[in-house]
PDB file of N, CA and C in Angstrom:
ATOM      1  N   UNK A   1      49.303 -30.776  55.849  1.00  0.00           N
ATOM      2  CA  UNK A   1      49.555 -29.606  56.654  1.00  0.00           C
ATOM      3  C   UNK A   1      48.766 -28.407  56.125  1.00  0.00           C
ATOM      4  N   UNK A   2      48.785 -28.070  55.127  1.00  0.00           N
ATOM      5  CA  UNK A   2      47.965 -27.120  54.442  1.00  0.00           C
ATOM      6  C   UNK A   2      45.959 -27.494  54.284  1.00  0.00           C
ATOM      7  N   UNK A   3      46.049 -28.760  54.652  1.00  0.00           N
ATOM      8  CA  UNK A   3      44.748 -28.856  55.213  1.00  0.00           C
ATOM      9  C   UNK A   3      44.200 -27.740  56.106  1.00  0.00           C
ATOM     10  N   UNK A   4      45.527 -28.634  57.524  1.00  0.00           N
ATOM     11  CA  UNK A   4      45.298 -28.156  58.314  1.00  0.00           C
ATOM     12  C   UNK A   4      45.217 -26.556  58.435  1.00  0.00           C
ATOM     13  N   UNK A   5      45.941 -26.239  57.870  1.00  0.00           N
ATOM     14  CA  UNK A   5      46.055 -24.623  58.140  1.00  0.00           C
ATOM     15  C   UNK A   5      44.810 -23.655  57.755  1.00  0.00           C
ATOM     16  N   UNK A   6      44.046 -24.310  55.839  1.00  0.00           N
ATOM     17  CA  UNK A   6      43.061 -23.981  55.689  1.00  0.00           C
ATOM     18  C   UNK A   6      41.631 -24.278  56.866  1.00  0.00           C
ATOM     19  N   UNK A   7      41.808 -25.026  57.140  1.00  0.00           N
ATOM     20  CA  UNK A   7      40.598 -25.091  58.557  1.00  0.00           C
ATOM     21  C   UNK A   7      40.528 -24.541  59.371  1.00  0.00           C
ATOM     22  N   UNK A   8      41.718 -24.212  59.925  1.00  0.00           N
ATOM     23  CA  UNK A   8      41.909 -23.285  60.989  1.00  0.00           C
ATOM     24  C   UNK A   8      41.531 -21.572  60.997  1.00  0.00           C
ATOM     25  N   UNK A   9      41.953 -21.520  59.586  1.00  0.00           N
ATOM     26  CA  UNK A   9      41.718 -20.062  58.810  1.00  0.00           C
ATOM     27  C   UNK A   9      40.588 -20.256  58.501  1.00  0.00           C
ATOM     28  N   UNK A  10      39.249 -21.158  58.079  1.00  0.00           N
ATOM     29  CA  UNK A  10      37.751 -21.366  57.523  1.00  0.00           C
ATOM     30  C   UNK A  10      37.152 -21.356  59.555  1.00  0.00           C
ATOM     31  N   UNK A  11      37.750 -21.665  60.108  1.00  0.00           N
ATOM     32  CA  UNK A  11      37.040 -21.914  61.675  1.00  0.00           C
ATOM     33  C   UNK A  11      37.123 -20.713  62.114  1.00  0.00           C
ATOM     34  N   UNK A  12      38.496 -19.952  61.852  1.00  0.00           N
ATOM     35  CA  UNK A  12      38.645 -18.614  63.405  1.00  0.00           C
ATOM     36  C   UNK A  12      38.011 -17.148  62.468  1.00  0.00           C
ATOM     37  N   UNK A  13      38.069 -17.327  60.752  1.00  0.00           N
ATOM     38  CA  UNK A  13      37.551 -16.155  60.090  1.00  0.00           C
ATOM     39  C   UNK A  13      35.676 -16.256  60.357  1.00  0.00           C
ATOM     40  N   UNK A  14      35.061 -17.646  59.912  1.00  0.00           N
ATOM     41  CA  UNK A  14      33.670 -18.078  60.303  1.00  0.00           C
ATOM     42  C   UNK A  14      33.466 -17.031  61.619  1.00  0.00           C
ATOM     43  N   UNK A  15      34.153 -16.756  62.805  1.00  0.00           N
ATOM     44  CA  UNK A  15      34.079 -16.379  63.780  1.00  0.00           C
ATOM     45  C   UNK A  15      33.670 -15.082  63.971  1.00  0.00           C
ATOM     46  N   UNK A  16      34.241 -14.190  62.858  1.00  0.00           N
ATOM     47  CA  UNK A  16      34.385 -12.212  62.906  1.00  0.00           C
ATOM     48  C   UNK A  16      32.922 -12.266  62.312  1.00  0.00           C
ATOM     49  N   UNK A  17      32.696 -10.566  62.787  1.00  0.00           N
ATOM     50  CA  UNK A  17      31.387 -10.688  62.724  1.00  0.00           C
ATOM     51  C   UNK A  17      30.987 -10.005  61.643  1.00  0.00           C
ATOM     52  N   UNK A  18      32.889  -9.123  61.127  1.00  0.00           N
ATOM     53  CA  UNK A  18      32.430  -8.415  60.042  1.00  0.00           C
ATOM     54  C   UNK A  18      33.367  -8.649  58.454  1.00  0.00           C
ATOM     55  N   UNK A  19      32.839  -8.395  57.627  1.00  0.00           N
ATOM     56  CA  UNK A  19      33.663  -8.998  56.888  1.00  0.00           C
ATOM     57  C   UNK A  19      35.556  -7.880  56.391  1.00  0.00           C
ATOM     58  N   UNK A  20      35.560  -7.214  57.209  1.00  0.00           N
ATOM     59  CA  UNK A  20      36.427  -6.531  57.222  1.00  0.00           C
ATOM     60  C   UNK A  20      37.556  -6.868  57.916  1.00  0.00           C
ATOM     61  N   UNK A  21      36.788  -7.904  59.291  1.00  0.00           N
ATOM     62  CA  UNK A  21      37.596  -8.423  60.391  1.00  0.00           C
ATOM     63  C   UNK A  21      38.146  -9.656  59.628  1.00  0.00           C
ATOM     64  N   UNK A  22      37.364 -10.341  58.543  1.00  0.00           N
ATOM     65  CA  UNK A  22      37.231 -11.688  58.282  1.00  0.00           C
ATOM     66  C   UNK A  22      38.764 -11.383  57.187  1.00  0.00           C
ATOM     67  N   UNK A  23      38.704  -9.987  56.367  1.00  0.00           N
ATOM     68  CA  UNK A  23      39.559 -10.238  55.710  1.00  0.00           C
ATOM     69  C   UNK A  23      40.915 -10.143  56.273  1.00  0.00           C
ATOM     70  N   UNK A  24      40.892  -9.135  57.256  1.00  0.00           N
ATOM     71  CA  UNK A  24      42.119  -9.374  58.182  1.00  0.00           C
ATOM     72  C   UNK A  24      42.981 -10.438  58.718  1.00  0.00           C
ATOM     73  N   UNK A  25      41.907 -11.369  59.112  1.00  0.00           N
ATOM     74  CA  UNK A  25      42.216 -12.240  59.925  1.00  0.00           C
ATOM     75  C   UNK A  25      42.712 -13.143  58.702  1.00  0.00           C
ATOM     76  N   UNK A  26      42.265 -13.511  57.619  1.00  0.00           N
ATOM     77  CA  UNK A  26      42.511 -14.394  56.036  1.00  0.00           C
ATOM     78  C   UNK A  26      44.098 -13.841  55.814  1.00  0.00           C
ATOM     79  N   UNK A  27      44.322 -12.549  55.922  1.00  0.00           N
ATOM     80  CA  UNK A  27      45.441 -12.211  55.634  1.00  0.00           C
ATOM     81  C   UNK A  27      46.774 -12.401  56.827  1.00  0.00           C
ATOM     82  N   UNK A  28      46.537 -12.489  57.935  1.00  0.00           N
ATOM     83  CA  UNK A  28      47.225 -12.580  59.001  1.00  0.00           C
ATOM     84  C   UNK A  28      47.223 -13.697  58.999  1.00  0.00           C
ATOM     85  N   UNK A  29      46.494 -15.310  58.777  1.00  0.00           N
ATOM     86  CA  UNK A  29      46.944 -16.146  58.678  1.00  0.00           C
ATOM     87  C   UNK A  29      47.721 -16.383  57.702  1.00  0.00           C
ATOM     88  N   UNK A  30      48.075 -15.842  56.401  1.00  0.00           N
ATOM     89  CA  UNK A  30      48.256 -16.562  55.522  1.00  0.00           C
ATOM     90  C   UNK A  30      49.929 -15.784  56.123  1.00  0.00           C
ATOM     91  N   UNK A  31      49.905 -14.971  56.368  1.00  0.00           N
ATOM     92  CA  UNK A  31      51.868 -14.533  56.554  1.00  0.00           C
ATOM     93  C   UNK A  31      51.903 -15.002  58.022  1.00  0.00           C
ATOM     94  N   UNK A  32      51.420 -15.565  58.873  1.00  0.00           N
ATOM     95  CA  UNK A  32      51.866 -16.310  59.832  1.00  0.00           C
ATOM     96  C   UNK A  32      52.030 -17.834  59.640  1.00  0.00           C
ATOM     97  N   UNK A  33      51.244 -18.282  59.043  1.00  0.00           N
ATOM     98  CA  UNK A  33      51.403 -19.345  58.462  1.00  0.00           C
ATOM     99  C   UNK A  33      52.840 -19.593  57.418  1.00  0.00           C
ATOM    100  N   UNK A  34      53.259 -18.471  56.671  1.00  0.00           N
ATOM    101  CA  UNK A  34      54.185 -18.684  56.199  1.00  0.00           C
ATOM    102  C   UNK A  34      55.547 -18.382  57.407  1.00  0.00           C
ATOM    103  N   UNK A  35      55.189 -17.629  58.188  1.00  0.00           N
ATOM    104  CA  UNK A  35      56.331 -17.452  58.931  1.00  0.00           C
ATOM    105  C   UNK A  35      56.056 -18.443  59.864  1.00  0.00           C
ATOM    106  N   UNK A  36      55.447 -18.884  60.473  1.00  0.00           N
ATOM    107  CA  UNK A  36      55.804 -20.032  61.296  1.00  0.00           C
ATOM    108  C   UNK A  36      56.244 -21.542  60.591  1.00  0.00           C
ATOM    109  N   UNK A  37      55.900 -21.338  59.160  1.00  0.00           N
ATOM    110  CA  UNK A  37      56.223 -22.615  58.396  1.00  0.00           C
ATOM    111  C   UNK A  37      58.187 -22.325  58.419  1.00  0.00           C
ATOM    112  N   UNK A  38      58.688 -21.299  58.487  1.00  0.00           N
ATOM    113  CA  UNK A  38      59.932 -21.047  58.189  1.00  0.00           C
ATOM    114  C   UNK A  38      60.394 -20.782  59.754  1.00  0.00           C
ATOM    115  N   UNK A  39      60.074 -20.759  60.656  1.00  0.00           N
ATOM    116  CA  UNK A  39      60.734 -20.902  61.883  1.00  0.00           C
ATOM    117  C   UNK A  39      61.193 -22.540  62.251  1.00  0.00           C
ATOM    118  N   UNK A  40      60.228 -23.476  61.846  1.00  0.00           N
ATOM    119  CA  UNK A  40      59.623 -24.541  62.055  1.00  0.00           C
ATOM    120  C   UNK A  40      59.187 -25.574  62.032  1.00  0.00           C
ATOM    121  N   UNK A  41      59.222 -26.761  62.066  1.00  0.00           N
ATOM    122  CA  UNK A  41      58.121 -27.731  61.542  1.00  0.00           C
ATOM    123  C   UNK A  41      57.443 -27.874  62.610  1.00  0.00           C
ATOM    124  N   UNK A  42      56.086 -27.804  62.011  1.00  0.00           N
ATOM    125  CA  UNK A  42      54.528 -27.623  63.355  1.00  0.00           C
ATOM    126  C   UNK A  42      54.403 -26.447  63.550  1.00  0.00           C
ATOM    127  N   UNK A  43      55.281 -25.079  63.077  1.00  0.00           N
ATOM    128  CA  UNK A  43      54.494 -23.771  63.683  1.00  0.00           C
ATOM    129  C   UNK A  43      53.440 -23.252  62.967  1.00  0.00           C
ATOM    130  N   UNK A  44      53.779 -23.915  61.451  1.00  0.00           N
ATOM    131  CA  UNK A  44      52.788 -22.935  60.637  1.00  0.00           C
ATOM    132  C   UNK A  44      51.640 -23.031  61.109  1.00  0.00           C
ATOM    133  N   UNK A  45      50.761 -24.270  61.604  1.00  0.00           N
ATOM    134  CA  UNK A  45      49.257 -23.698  62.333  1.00  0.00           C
ATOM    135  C   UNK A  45      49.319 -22.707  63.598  1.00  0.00           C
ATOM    136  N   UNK A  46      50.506 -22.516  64.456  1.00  0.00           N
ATOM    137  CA  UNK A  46      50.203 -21.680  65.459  1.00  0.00           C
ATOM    138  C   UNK A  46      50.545 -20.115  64.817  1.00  0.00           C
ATOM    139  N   UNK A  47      51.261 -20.147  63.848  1.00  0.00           N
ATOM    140  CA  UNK A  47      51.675 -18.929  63.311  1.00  0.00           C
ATOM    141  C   UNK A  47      50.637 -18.302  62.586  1.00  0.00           C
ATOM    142  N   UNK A  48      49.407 -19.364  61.652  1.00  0.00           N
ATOM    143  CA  UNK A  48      48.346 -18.839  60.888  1.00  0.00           C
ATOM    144  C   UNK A  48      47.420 -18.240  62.125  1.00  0.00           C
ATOM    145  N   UNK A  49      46.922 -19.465  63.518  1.00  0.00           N
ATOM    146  CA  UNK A  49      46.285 -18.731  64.319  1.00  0.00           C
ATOM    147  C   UNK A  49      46.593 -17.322  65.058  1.00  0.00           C
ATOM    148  N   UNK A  50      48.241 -17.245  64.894  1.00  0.00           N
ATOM    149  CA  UNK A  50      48.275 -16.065  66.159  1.00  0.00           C
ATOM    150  C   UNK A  50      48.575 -14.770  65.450  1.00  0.00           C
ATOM    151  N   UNK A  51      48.559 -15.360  63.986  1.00  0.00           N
ATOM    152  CA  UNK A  51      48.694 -13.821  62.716  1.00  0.00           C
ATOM    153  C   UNK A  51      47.293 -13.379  62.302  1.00  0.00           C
ATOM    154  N   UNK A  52      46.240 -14.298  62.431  1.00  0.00           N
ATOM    155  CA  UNK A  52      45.136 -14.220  62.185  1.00  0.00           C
ATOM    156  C   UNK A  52      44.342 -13.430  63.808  1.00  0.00           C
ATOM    157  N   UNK A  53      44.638 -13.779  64.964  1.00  0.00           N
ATOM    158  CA  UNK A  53      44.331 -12.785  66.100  1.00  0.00           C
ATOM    159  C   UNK A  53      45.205 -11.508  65.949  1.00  0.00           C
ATOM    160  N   UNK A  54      46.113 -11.497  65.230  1.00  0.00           N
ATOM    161  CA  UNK A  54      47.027  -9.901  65.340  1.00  0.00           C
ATOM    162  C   UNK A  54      46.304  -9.278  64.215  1.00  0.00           C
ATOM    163  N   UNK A  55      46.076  -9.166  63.190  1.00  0.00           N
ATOM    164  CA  UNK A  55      45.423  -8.850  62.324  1.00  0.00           C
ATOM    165  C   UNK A  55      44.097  -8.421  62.086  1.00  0.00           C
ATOM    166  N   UNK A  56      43.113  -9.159  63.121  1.00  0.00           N
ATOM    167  CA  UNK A  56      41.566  -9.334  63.575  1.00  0.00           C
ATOM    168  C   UNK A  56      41.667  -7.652  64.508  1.00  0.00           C
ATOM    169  N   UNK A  57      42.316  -8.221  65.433  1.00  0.00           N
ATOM    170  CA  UNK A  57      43.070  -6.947  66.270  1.00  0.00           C
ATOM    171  C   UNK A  57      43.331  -5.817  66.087  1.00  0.00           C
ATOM    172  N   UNK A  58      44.112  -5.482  64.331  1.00  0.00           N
ATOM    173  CA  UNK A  58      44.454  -4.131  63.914  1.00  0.00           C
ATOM    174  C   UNK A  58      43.210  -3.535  63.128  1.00  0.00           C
ATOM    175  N   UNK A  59      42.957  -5.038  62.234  1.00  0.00           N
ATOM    176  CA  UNK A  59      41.394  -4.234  61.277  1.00  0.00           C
ATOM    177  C   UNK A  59      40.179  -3.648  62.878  1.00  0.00           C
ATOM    178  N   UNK A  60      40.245  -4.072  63.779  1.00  0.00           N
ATOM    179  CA  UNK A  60      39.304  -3.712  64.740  1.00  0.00           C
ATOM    180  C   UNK A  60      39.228  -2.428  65.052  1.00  0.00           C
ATOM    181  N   UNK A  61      41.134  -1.817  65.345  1.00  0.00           N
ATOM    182  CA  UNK A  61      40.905  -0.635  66.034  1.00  0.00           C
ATOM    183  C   UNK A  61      41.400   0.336  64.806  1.00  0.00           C
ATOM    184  N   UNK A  62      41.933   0.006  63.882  1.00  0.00           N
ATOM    185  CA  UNK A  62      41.549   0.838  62.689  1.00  0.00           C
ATOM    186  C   UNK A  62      40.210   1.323  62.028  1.00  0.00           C
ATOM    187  N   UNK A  63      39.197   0.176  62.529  1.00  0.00           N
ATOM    188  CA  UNK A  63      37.299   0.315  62.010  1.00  0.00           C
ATOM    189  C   UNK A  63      36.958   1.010  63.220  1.00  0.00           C
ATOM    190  N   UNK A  64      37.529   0.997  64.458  1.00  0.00           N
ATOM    191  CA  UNK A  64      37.299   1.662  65.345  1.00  0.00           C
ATOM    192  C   UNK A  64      37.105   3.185  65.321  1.00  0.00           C
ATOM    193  N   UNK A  65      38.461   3.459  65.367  1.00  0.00           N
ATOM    194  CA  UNK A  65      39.122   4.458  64.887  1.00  0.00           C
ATOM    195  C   UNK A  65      38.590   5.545  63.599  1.00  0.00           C
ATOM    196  N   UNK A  66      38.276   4.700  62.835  1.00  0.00           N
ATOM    197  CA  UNK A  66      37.114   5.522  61.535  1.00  0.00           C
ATOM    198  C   UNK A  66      35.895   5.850  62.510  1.00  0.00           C
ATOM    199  N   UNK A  67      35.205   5.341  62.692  1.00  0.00           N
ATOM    200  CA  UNK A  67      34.163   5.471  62.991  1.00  0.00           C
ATOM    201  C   UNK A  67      34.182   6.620  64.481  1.00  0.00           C
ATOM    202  N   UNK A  68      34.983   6.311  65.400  1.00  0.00           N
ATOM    203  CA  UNK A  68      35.318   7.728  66.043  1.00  0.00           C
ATOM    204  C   UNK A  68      35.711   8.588  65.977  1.00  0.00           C
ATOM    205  N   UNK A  69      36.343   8.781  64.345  1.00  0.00           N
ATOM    206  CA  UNK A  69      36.798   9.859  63.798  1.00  0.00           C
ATOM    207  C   UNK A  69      36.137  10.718  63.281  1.00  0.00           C
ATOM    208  N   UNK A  70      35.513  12.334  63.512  1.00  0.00           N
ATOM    209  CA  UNK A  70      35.325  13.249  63.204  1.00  0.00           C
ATOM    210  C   UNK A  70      35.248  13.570  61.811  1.00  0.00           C
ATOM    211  N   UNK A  71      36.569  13.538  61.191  1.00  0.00           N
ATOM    212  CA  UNK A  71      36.427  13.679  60.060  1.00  0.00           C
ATOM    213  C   UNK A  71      36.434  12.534  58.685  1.00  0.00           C
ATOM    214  N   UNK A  72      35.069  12.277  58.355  1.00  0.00           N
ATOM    215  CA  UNK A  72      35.035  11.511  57.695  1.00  0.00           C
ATOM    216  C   UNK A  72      35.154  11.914  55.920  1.00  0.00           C
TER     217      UNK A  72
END
């Protein structure tokens, strides 16, 4: 199972384009993965993927957000 989970997290981080997104997404799997492992048996891969898109998501509009921000 923890195969699996590392692949999933090496496939969808491979994906970001930045490494800011990449660490996000490393970190959002790893506490979805634990929380879907504790809802569950079989969630922890949907929990690493869908903590790893929530996470990808926040580092985005937080890098966003800097960068349209005025005061740097």
């Amino acid at each position: 199972m923890l195969r699996k989970v590392m692949l999933a997290v090496a496939l969808v981080s491979g994906v970001t384009a930045t490494p800011v997104l990449a660490k996000g997404c490393i970190r959002g799997a790893i506490v979805g993965g634990v929380a879907g492992h504790y809802v569950g048996r079989g969630h922890a891969l949907a929990g690493a993927a869908v903590g790893c898109l929530v996470a990808r998501h926040h580092y985005a509009q937080k890098a966003k957000a800097q960068r349209t921000s005025p005061h740097r």
